[in-house]
N, C-alpha and C. Protein backbone atom coordinates (compact mmCIF):
# COMPACT_ATOMS: atom_id res chain seq x y z
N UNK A 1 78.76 98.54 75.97
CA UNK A 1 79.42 98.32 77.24
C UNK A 1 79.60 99.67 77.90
N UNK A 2 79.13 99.56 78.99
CA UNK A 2 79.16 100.94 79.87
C UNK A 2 79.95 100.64 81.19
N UNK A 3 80.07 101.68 82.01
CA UNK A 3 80.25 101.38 83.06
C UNK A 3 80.03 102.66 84.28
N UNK A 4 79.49 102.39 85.37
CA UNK A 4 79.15 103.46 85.83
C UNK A 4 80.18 103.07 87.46
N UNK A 5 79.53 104.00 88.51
CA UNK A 5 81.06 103.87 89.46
C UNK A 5 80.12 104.99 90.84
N UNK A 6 81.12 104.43 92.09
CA UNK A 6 81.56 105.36 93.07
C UNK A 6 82.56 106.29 93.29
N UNK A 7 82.96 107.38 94.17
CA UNK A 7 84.30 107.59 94.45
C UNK A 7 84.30 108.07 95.94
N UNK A 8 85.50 107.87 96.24
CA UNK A 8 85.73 107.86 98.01
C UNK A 8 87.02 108.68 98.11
N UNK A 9 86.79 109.74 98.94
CA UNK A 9 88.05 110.54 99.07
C UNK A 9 87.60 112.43 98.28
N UNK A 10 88.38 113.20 98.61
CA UNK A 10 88.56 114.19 98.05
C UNK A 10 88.76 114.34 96.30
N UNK A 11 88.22 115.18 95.55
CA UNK A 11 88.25 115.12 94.15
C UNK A 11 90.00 115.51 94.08
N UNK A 12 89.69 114.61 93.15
CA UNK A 12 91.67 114.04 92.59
C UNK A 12 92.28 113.80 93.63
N UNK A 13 91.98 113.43 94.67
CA UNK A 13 92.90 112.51 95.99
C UNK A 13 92.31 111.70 96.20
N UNK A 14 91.37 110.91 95.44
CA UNK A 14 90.55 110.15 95.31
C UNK A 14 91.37 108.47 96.06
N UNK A 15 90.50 108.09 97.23
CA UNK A 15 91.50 107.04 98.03
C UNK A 15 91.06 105.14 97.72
N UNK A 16 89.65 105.23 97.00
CA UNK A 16 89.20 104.43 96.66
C UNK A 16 87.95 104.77 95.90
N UNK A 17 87.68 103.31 94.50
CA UNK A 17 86.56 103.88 93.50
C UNK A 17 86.29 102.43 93.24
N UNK A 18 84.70 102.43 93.03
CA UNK A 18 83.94 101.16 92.43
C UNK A 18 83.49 101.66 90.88
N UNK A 19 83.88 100.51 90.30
CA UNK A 19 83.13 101.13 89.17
C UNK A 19 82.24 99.50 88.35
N UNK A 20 81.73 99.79 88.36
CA UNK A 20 80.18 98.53 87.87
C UNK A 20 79.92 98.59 86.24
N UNK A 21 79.82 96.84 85.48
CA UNK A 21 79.67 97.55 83.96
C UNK A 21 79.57 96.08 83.50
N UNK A 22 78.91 96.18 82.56
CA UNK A 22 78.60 95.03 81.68
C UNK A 22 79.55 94.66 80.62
N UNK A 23 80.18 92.96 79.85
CA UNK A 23 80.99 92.99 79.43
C UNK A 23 80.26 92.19 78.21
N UNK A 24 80.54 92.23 76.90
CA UNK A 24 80.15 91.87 75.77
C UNK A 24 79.73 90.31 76.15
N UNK A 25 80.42 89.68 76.76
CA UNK A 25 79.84 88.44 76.83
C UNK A 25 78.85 88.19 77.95
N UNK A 26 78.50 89.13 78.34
CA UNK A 26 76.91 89.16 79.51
C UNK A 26 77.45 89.20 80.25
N UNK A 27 78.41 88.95 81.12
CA UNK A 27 79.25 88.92 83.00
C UNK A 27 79.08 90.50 82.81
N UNK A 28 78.78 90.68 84.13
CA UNK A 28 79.03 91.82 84.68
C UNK A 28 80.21 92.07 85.67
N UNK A 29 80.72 93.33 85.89
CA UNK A 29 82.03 92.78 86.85
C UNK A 29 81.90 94.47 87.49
N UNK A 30 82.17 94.24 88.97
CA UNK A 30 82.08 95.28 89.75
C UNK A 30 83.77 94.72 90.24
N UNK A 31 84.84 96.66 90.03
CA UNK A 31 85.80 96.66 90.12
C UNK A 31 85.62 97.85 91.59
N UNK A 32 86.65 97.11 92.49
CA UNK A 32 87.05 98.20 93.42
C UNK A 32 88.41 98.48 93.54
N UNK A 33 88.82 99.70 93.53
CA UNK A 33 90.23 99.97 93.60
C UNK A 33 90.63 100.53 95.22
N UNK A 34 91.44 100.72 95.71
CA UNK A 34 91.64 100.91 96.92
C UNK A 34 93.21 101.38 96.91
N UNK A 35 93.10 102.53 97.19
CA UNK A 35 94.75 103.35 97.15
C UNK A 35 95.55 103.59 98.61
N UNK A 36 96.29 103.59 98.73
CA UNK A 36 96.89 103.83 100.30
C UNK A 36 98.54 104.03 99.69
N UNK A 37 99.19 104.91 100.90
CA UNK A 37 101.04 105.32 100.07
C UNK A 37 101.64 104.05 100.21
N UNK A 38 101.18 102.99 100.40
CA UNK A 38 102.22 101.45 100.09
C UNK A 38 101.67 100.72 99.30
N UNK A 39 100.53 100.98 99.16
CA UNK A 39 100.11 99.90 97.99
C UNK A 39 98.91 100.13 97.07
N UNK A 40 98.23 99.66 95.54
CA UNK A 40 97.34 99.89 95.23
C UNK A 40 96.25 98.49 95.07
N UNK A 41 95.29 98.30 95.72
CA UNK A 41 95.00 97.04 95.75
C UNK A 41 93.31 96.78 94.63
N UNK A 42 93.28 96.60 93.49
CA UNK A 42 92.22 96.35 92.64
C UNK A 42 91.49 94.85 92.51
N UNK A 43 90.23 94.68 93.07
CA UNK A 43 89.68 93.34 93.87
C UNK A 43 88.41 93.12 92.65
N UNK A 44 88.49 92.77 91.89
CA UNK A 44 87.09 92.55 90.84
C UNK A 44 86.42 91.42 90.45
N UNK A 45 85.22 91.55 90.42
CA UNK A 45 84.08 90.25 90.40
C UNK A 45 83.77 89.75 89.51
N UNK A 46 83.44 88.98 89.11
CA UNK A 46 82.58 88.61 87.19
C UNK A 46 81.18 87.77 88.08
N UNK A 47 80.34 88.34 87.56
CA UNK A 47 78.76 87.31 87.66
C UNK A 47 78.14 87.02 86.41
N UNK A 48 77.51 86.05 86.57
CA UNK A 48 76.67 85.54 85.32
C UNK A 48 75.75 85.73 86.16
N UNK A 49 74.34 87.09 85.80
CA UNK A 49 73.30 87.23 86.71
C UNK A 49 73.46 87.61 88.01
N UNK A 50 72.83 86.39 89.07
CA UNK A 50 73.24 86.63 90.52
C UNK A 50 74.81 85.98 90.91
N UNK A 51 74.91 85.12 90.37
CA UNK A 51 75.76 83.96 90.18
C UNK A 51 77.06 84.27 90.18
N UNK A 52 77.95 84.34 91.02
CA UNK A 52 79.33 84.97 90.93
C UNK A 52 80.52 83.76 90.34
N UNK A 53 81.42 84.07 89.41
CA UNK A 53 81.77 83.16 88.21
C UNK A 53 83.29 83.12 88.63
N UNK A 54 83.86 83.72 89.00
CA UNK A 54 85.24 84.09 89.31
C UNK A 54 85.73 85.46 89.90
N UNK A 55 86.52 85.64 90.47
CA UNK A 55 87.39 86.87 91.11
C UNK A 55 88.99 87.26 90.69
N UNK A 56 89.31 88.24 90.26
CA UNK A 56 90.70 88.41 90.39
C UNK A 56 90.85 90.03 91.45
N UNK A 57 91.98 89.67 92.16
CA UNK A 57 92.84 90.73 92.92
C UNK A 57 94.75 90.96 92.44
N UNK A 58 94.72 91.98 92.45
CA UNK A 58 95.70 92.65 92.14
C UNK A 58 96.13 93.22 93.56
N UNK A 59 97.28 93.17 94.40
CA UNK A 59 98.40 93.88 95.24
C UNK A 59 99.35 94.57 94.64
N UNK A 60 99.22 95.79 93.97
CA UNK A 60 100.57 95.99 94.03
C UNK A 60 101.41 97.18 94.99
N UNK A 61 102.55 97.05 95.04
CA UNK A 61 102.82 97.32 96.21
C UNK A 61 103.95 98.87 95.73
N UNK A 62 103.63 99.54 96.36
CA UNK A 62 104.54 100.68 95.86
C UNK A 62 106.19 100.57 95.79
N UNK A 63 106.98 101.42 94.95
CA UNK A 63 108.52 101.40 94.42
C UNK A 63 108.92 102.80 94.40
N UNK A 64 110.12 102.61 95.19
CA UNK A 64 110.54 104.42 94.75
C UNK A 64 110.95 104.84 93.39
N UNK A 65 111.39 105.97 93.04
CA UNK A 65 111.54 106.50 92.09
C UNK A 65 112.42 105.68 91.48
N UNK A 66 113.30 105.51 92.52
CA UNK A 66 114.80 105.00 91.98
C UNK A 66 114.78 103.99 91.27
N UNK A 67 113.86 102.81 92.12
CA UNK A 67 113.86 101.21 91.86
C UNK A 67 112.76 101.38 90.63
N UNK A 68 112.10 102.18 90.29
CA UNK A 68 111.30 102.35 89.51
C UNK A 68 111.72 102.39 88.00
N UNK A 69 112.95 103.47 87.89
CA UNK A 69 113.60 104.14 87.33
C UNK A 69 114.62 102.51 86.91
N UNK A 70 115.78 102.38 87.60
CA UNK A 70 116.34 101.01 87.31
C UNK A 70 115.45 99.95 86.84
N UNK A 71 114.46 99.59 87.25
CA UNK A 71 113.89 98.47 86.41
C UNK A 71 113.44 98.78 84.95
N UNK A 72 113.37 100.04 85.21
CA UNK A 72 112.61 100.42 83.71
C UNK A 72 113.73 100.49 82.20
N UNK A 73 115.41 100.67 83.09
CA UNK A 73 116.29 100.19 82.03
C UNK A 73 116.21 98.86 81.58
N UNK A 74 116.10 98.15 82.70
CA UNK A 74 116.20 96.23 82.28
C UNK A 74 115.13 96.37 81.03
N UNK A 75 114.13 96.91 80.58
CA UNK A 75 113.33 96.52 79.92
C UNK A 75 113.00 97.32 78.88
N UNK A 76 113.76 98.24 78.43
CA UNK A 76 113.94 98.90 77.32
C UNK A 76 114.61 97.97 76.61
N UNK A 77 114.49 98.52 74.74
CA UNK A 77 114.74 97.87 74.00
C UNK A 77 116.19 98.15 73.34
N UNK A 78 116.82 96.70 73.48
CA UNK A 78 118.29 96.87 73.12
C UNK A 78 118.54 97.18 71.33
């Protein structure tokens, strides 16, 4: 399993990246990520061949430090 890729943007300010790759069970899946300061949005394909099999997308949406910081107590271990 490999995977090979684009990149868009300045090196390490990198604002969006494709990256293309074969998965043990034959689908191939071309991932695009897409960065912006409110949100990070990751949109990826699965094909069997030409044949496109399913999609998942990811929104997530940016958090300040703070709210970042507080949620991350709720979920430490008591």
């Amino acid at each position: 399993m490999g995977f090979t890729g684009d990149l868009k943007g300045e090196p390490w300010e990198w604002t969006e990246w494709t990256a293309r790759g074969a998965l043990p069970n034959g689908l191939s899946v071309e991932s695009t990520t897409t960065i912006n300061p409110d949100n990070v949005t990751v949109d990826m394909k699965f094909r069997n061949g030409d044949t496109l099999q399913f999609t998942l997308k990811h929104e997530l949406t940016a958090v300040t430090q703070d709210a970042f910081e507080a949620t991350r107590q709720d979920w430490r271990p008591r």
